[in-house]
C-alpha atoms as a PDB file:
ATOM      1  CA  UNK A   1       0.000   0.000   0.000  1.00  0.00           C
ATOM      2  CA  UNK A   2       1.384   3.328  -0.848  1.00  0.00           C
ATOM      3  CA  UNK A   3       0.204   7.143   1.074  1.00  0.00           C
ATOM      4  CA  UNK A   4      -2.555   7.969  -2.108  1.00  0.00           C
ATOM      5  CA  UNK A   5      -3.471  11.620  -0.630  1.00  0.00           C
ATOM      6  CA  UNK A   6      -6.163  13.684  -2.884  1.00  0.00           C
ATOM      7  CA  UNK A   7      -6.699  12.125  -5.966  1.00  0.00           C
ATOM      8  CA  UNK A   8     -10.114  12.791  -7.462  1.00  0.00           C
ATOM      9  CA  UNK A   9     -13.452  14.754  -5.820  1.00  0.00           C
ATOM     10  CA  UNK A  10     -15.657  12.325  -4.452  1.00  0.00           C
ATOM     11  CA  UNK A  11     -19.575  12.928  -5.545  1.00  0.00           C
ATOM     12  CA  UNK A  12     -20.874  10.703  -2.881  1.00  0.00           C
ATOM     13  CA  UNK A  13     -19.756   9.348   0.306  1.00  0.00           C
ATOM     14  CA  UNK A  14     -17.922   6.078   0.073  1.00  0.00           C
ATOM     15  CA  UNK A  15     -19.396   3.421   2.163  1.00  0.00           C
ATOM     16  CA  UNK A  16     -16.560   1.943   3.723  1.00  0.00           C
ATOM     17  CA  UNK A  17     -15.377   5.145   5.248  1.00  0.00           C
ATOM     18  CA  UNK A  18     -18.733   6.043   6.561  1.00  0.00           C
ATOM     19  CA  UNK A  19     -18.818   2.129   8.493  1.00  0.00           C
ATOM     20  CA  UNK A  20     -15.450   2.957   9.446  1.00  0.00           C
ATOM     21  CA  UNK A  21     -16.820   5.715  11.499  1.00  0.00           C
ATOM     22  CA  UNK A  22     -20.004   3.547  12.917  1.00  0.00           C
ATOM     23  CA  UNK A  23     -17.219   1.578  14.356  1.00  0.00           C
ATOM     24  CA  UNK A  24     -15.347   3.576  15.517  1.00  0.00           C
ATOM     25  CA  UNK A  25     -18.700   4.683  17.993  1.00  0.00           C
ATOM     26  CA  UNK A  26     -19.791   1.394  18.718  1.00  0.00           C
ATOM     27  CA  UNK A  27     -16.550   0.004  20.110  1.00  0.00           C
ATOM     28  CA  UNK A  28     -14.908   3.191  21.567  1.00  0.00           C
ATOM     29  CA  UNK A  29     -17.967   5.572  21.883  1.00  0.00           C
ATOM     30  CA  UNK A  30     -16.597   8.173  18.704  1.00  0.00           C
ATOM     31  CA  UNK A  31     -18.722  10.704  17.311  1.00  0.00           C
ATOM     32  CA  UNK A  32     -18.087  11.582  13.353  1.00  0.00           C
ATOM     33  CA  UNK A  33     -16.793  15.146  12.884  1.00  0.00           C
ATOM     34  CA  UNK A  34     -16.396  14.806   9.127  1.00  0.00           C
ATOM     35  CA  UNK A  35     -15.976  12.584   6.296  1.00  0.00           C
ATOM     36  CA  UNK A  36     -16.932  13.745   3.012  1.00  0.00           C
ATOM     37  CA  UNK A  37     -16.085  17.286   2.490  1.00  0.00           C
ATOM     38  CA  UNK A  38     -14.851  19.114  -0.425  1.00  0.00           C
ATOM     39  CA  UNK A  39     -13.035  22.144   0.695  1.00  0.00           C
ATOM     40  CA  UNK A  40      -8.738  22.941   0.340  1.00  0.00           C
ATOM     41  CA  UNK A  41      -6.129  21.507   2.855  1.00  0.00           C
ATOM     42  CA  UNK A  42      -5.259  23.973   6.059  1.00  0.00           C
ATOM     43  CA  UNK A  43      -2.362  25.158   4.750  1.00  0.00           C
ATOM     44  CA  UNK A  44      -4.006  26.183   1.295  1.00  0.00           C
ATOM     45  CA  UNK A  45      -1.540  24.320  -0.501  1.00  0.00           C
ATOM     46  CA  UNK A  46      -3.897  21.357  -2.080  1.00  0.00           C
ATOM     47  CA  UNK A  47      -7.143  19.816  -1.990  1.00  0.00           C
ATOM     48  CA  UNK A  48      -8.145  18.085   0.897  1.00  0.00           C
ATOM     49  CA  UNK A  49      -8.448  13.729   1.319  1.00  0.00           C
ATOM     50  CA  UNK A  50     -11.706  14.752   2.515  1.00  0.00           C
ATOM     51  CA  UNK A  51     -12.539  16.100  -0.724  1.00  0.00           C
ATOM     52  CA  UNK A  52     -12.315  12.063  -1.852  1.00  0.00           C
ATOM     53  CA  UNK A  53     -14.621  10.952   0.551  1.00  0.00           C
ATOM     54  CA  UNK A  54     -11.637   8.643   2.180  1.00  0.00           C
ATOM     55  CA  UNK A  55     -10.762  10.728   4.967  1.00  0.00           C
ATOM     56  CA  UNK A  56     -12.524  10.845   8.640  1.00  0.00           C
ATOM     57  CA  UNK A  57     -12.610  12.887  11.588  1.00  0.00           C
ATOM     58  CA  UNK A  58     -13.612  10.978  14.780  1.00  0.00           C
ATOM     59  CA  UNK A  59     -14.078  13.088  17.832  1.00  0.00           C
ATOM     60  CA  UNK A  60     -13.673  11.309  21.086  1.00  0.00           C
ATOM     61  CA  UNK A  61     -14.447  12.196  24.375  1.00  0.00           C
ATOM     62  CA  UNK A  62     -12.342  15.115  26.495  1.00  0.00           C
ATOM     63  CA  UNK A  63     -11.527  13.156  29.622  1.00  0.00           C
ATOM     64  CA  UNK A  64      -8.976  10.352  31.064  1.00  0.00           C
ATOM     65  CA  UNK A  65     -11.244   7.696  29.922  1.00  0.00           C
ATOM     66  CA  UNK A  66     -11.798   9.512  26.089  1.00  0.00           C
ATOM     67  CA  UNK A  67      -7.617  10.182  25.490  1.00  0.00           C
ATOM     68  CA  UNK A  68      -7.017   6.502  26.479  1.00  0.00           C
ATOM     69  CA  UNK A  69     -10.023   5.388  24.232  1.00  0.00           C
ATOM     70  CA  UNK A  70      -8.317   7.053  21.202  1.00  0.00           C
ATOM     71  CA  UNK A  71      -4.729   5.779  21.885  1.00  0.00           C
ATOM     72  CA  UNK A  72      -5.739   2.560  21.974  1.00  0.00           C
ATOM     73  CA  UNK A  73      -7.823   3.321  18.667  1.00  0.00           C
ATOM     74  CA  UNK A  74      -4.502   5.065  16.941  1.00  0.00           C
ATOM     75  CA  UNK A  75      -2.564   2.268  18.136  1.00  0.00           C
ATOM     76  CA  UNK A  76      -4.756  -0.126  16.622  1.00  0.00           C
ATOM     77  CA  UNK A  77      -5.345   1.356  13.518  1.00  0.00           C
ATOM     78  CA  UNK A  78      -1.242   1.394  13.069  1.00  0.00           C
ATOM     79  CA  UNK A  79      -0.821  -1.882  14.050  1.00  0.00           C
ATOM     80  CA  UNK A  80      -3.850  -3.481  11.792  1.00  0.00           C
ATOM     81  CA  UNK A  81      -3.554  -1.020   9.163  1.00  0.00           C
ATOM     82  CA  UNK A  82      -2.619  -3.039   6.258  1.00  0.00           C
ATOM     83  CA  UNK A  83      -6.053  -5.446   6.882  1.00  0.00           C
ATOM     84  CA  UNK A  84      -8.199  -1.695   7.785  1.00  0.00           C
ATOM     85  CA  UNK A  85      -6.545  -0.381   4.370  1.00  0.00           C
ATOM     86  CA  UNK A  86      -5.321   2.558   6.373  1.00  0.00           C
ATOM     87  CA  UNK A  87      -2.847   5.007   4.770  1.00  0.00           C
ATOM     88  CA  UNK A  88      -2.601   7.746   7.530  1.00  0.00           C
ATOM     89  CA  UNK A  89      -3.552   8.535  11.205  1.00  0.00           C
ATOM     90  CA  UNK A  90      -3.175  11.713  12.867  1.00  0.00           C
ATOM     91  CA  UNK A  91      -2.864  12.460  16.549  1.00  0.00           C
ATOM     92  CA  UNK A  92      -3.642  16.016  16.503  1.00  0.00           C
ATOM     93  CA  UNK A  93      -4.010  15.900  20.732  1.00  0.00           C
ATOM     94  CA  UNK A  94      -0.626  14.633  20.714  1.00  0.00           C
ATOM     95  CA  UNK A  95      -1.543  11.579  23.096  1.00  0.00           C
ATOM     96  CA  UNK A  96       1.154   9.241  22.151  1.00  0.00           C
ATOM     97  CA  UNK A  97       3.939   9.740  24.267  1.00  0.00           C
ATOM     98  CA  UNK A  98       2.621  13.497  24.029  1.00  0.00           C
ATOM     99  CA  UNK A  99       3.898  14.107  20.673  1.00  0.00           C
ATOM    100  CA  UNK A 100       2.268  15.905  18.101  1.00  0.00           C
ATOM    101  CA  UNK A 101       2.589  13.268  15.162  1.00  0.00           C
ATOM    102  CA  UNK A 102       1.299  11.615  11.728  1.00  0.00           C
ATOM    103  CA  UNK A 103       1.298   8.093  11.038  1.00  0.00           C
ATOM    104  CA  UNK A 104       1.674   7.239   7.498  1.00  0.00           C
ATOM    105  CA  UNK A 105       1.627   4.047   5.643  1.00  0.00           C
ATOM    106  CA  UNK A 106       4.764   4.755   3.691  1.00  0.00           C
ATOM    107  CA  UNK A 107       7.155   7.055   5.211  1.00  0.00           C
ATOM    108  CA  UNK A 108      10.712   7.141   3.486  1.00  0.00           C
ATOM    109  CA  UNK A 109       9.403   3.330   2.011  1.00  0.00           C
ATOM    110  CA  UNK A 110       7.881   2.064   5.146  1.00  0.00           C
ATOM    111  CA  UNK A 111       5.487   2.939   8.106  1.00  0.00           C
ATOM    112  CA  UNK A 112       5.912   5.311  10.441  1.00  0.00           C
ATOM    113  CA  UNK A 113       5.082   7.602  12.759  1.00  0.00           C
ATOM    114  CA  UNK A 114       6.315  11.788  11.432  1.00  0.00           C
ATOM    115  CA  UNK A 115       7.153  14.235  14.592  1.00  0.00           C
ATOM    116  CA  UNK A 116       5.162  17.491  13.685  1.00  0.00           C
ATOM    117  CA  UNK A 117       6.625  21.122  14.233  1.00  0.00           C
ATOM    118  CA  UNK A 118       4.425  24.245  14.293  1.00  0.00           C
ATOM    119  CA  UNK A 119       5.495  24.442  10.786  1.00  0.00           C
ATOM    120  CA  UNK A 120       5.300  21.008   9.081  1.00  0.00           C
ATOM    121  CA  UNK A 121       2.172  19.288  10.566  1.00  0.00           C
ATOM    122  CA  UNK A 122      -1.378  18.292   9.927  1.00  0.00           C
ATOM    123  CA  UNK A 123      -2.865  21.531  10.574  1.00  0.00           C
ATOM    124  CA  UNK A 124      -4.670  21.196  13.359  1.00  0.00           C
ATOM    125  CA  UNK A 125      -2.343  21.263  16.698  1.00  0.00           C
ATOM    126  CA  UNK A 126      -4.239  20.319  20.404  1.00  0.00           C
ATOM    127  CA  UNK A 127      -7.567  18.927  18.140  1.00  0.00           C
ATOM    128  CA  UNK A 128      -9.360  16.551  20.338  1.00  0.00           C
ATOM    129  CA  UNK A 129     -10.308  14.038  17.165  1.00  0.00           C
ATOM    130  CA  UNK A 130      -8.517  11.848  14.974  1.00  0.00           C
ATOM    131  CA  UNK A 131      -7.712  11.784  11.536  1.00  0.00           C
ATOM    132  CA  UNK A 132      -7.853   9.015   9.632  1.00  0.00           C
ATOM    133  CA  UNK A 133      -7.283   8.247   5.760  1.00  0.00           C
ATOM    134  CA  UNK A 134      -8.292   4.958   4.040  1.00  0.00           C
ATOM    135  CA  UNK A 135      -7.361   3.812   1.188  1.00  0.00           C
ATOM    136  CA  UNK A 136      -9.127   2.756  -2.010  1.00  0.00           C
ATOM    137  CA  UNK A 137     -10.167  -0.317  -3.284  1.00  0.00           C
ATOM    138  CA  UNK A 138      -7.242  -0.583  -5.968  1.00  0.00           C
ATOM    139  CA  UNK A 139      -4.967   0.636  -3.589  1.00  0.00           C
ATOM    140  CA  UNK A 140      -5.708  -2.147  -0.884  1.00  0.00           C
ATOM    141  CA  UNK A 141      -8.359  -0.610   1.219  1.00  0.00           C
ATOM    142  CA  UNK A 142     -11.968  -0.756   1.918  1.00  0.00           C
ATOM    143  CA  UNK A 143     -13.208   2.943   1.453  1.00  0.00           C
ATOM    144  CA  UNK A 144     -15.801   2.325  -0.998  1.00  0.00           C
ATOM    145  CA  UNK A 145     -16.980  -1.147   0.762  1.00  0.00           C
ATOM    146  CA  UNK A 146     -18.557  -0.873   3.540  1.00  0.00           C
ATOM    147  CA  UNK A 147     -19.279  -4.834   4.202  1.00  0.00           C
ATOM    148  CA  UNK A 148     -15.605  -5.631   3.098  1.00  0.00           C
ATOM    149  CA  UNK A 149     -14.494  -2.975   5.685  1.00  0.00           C
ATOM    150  CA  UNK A 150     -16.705  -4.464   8.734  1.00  0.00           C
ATOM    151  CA  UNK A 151     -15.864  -7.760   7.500  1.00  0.00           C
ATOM    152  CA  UNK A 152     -11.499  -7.325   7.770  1.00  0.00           C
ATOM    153  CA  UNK A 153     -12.818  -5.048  11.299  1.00  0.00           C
ATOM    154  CA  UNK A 154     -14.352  -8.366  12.865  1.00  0.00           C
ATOM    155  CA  UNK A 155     -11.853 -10.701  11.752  1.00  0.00           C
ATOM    156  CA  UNK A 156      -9.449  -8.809  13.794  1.00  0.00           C
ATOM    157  CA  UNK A 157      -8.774  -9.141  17.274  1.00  0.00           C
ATOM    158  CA  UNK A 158     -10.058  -6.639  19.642  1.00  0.00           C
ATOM    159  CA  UNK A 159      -7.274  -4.098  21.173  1.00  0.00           C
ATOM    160  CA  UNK A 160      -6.611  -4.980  25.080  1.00  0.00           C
ATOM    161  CA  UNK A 161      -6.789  -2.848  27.388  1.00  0.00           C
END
């Protein structure tokens, strides 16, 4: 799988994005802050991956309980993200080891996790949701298949906590 970014303008939702989200709430108690939405990045410098209808916002919950919630979600998503078809994770919050970071699928040729500055980051510093990219069908993922995407979801095992 390789980091796709914007490609194309969605004209509908995709499916498999939108389940991705009703997951998200059912196991960790996530709201959806935004999936399809066709506007330019932050920075002004490019369309958005929301703009594909492959990108997600998932707010969790302000407290102890809600910042553990969505570590264990980033965490999972990273580790499972070649079966999710996941290309890139943000933790705007910083709630990994408290750094401000980006998770990518290929970084440099391989996975990894991308240290943010207040000059090279995802454009939204101290958010309290997380951003997640999928990836397309012909790139490996599940964003336009909503049954494949719950399917690879509940073959998975469920993160401990």
């Amino acid at each position: 799988m390789k980091y796709t970014g914007y490609d194309k303008t969605a004209d509908q939702r995709m499916k498999g994005t939108e389940r991705f989200v009703e997951l998200c709430g059912r196991r960790w108690g996530m709201k959806n802050l935004g999936t399809l939405v066709v506007r330019q990045m932050r920075n002004g410098q490019g369309m958005s991956v929301h703009a594909t209808g492959r990108a997600a916002d998932i707010g969790f919950k302000d407290t102890p309980q809600g910042h553990a919630d969505a570590v264990e979600a980033m965490l999972w998503f990273v580790k499972y993200y070649k079966e999710l078809g996941i290309e890139e994770v943000h933790d705007y919050g910083g709630l990994i080891n408290g750094t401000w970071q980006g998770w990518r699928c290929s970084r440099n040729g391989k996975p990894g996790w991308k240290k943010w500055t207040d000059t090279d980051n995802g454009g939204s510093k101290n958010g309290r949701w997380i951003h997640v990219e999928l990836a397309s069908k012909s790139n490996g993922g599940h964003a336009e298949d909503d049954v494949a995407l719950e399917a690879a979801w509940r073959a998975l095992p469920k993160p401990t906590k």
